[in-house]
C-alpha atoms as a PDB file:
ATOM      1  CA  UNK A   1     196.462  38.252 286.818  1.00  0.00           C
ATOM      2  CA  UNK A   2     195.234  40.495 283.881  1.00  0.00           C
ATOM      3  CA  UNK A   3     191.603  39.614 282.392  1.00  0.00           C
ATOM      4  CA  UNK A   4     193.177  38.487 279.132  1.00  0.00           C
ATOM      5  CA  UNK A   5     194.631  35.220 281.437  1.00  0.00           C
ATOM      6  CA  UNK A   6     191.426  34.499 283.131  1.00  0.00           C
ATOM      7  CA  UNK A   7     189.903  34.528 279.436  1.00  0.00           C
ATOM      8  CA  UNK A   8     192.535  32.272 278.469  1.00  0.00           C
ATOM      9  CA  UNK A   9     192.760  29.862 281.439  1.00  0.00           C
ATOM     10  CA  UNK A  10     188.713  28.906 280.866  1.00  0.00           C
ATOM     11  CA  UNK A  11     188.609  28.884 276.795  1.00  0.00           C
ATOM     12  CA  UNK A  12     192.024  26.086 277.174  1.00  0.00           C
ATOM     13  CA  UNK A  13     190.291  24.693 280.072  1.00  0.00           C
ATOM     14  CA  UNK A  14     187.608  22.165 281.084  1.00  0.00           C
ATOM     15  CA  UNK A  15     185.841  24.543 283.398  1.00  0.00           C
ATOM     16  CA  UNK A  16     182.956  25.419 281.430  1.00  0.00           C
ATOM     17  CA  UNK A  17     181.720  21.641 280.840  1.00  0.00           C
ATOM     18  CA  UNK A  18     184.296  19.574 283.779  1.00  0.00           C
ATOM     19  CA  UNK A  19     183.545  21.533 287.013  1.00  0.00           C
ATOM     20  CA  UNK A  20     180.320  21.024 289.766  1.00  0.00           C
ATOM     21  CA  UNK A  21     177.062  23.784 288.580  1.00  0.00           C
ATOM     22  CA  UNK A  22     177.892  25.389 292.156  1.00  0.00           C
ATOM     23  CA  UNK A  23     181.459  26.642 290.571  1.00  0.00           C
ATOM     24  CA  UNK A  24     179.945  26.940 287.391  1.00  0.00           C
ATOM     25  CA  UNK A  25     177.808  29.695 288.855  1.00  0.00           C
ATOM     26  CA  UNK A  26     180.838  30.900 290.588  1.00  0.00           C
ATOM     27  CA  UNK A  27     182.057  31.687 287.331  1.00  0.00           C
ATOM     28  CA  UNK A  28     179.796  33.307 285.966  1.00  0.00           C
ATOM     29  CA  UNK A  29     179.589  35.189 288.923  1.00  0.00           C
ATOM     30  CA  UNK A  30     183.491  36.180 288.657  1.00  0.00           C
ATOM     31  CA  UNK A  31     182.809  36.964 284.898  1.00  0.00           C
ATOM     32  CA  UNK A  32     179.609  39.285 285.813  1.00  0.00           C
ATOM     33  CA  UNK A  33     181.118  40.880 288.390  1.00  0.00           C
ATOM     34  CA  UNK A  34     183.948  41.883 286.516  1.00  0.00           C
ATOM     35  CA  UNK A  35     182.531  42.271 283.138  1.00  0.00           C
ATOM     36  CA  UNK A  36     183.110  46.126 282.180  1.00  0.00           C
ATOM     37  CA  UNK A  37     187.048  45.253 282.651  1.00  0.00           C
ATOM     38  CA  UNK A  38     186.828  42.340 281.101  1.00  0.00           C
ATOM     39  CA  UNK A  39     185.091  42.707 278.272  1.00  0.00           C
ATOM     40  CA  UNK A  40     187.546  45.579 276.871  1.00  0.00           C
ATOM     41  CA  UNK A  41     190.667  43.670 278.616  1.00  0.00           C
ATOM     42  CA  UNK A  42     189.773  40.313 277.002  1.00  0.00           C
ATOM     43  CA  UNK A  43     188.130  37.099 274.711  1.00  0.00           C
ATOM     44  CA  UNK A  44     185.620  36.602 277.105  1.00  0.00           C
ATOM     45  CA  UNK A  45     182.598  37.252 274.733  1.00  0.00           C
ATOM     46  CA  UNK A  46     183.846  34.810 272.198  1.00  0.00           C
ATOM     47  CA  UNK A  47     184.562  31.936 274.634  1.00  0.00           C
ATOM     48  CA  UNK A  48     181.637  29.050 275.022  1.00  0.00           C
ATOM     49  CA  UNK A  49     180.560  30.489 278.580  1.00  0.00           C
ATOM     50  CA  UNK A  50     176.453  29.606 278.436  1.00  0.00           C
ATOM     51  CA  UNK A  51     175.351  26.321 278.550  1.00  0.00           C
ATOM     52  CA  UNK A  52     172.196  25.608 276.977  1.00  0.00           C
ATOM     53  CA  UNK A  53     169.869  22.508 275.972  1.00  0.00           C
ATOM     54  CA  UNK A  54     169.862  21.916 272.235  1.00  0.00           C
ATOM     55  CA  UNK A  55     166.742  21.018 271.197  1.00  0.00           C
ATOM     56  CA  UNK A  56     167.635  17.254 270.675  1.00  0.00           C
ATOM     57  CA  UNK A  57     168.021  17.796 274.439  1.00  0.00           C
ATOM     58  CA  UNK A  58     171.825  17.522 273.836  1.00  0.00           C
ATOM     59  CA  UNK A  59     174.302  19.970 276.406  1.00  0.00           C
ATOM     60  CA  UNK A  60     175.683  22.922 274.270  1.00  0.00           C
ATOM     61  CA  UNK A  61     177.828  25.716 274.761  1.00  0.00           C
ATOM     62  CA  UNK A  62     177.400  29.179 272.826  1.00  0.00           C
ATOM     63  CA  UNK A  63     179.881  32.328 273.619  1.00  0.00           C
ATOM     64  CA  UNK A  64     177.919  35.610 275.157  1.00  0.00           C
ATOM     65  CA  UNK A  65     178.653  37.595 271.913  1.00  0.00           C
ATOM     66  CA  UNK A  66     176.401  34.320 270.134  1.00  0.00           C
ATOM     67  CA  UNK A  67     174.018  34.984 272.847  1.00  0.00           C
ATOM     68  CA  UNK A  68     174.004  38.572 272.414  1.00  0.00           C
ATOM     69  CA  UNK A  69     173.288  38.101 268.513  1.00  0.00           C
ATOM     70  CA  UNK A  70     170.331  35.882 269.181  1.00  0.00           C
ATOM     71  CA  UNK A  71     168.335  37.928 271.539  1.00  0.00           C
ATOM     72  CA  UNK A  72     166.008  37.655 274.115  1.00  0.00           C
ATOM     73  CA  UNK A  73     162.783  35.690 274.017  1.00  0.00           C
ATOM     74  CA  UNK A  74     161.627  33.689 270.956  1.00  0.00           C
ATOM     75  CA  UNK A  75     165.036  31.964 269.829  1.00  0.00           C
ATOM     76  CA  UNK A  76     167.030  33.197 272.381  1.00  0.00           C
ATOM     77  CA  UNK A  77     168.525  31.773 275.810  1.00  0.00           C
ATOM     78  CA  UNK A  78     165.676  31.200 278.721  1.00  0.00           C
ATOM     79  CA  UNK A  79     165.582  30.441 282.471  1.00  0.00           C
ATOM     80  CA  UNK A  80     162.423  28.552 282.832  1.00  0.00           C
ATOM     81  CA  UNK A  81     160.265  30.312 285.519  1.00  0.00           C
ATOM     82  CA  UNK A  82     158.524  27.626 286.672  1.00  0.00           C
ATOM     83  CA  UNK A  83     157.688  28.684 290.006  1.00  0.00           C
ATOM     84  CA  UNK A  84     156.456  26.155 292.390  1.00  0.00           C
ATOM     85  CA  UNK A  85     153.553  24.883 289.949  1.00  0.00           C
ATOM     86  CA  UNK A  86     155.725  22.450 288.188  1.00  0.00           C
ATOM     87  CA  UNK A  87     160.171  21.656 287.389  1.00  0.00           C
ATOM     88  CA  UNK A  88     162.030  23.636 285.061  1.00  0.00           C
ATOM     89  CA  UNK A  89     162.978  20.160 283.570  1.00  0.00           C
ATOM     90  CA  UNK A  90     158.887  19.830 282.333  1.00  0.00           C
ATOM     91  CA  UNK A  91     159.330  23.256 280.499  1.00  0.00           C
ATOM     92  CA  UNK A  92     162.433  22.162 278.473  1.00  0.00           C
ATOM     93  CA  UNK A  93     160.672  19.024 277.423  1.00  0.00           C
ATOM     94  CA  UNK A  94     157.930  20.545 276.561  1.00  0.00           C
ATOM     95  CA  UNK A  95     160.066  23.304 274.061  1.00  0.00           C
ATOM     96  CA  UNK A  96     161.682  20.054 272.274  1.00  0.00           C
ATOM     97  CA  UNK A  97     158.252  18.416 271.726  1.00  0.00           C
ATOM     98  CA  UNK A  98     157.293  21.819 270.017  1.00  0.00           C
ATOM     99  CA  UNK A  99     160.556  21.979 268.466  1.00  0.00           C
ATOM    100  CA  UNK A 100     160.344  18.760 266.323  1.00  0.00           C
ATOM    101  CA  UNK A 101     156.731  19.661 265.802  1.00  0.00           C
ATOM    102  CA  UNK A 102     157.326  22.906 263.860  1.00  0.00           C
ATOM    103  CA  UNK A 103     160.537  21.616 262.655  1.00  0.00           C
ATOM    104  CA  UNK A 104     162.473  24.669 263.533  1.00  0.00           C
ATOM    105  CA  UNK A 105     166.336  24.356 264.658  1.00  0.00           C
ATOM    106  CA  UNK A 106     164.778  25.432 268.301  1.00  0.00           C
ATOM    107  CA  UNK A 107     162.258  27.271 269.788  1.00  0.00           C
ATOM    108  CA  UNK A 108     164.236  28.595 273.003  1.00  0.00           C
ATOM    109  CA  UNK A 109     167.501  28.048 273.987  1.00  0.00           C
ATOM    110  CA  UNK A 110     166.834  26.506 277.693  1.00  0.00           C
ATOM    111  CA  UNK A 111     169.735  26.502 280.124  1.00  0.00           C
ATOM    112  CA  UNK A 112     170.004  22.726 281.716  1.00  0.00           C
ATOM    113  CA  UNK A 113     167.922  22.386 284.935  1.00  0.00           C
ATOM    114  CA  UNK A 114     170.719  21.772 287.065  1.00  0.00           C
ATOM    115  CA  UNK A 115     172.427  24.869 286.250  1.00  0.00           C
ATOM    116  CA  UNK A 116     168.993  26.603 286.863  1.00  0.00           C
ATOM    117  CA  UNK A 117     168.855  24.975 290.230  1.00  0.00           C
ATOM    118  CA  UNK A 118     172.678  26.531 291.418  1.00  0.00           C
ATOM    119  CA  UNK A 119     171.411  29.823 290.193  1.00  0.00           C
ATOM    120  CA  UNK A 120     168.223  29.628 291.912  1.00  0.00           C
ATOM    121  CA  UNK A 121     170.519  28.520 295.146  1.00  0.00           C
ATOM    122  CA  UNK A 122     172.958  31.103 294.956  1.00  0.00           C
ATOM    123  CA  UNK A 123     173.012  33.809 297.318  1.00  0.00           C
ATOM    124  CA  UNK A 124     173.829  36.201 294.565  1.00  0.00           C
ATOM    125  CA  UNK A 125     171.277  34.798 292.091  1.00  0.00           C
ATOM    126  CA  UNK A 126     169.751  38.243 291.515  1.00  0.00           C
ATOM    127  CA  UNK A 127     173.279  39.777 290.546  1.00  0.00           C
ATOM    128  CA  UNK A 128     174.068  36.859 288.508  1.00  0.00           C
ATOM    129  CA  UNK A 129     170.614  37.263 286.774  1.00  0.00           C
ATOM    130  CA  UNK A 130     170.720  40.553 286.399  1.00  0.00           C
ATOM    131  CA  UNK A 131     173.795  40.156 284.353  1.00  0.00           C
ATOM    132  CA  UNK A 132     172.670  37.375 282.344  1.00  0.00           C
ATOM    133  CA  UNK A 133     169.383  39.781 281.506  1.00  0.00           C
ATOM    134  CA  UNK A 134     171.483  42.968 280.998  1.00  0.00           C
ATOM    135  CA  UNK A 135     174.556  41.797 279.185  1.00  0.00           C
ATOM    136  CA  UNK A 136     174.077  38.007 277.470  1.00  0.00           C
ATOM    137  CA  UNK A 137     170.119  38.800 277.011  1.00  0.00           C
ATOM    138  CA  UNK A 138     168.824  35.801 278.884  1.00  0.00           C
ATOM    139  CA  UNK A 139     165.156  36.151 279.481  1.00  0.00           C
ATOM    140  CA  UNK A 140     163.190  34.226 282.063  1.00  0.00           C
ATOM    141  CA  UNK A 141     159.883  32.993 281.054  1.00  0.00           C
ATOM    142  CA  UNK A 142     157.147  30.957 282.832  1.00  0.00           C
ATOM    143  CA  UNK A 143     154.811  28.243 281.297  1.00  0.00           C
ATOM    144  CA  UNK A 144     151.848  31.478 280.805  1.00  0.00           C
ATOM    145  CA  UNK A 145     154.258  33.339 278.697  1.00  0.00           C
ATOM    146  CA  UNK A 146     155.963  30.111 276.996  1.00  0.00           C
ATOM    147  CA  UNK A 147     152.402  29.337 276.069  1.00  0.00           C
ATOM    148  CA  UNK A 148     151.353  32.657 274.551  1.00  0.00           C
ATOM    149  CA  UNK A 149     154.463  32.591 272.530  1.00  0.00           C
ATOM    150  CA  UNK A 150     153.603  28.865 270.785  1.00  0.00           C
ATOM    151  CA  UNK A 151     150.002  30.007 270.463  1.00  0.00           C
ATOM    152  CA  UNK A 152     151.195  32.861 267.870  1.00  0.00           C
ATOM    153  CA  UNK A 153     153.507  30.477 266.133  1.00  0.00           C
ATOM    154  CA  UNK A 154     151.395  27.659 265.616  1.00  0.00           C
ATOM    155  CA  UNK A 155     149.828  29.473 262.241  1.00  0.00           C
ATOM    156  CA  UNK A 156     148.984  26.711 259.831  1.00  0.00           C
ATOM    157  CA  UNK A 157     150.748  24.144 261.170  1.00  0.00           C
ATOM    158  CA  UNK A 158     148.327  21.169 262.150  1.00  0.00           C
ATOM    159  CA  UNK A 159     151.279  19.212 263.890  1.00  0.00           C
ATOM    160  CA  UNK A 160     151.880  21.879 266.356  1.00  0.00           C
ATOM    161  CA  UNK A 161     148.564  22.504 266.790  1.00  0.00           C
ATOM    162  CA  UNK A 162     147.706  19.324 268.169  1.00  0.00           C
ATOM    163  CA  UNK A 163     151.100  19.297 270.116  1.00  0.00           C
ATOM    164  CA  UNK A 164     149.761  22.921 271.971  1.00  0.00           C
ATOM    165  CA  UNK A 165     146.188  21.187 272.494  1.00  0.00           C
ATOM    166  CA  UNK A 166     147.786  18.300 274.362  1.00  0.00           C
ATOM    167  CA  UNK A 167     150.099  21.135 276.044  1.00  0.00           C
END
């Protein structure tokens, strides 16, 4: 099949949102390890590919180009690097309790914690992440950097204050 198909098949298709996060990841594999063909032979960029946490904790979907135009790091899409000190899932409730306190659309984009898990359990989770670094401009950050960044942000804003000293 040409590139233009596959592009097709998962934009018309439930696979994005309807399938297990183990062949989730195996799509995103197949997309990253054919993305220089792809990408000139296809929609791909434009398709809802990422899934990400909404800060009202709602499941979203946003297309790589979207992802590309948002950037890394402050408002962009994160992996929570939460090491062994404490669950992914404690990081992305902690960005929607800062969220509603600086009443900003979002402060990250988190990817859900399940997805996380399948691409921490993948054998080719440093391809996949690679590509998710290099060409959608996913960062990874950990609670010491996720920190930092809400300490510059809080300015003059006394409910986000109080929300980083309970933090």
């Amino acid at each position: 099949m040409n590139f233009d198909w596959y592009a097709k098949c998962i934009q018309s298709s439930n696979l994005v949102d309807g399938v297990s996060e183990d062949v989730y990841v195996e799509l995103l594999l197949f997309v990253a390890r054919h993305w220089s063909s792809m990408i000139s032979k296809s929609n791909i960029i434009n398709i809802p590919l990422i899934k990400y946490v909404a800060s009202d904790g709602i499941l979203s979907f946003s297309s790589l180009h979207e992802c590309r135009q948002q950037g890394a790091g402050a408002r962009g899409l994160v992996l929570a690097d939460s090491g062994n000190t404490c669950p992914c899932s404690w990081l992305v409730n902690c960005n929607n309790v800062f969220t509603c306190a600086a009443n900003q659309f979002f402060l990250f984009l988190f990817m859900p914690e399940s997805t996380q898990q399948a691409i921490s359990q993948s054998p080719n989770k440093h391809n996949l992440l690679g590509w998710l670094a290099k060409e959608v401009d996913v960062c990874t950050l950990d609670v010491y950097n996720f920190a930092n960044v809400l300490c510059r942000s809080i300015n003059d804003n006394c409910k986000l204050a109080i929300a980083y000293a309970n933090f």
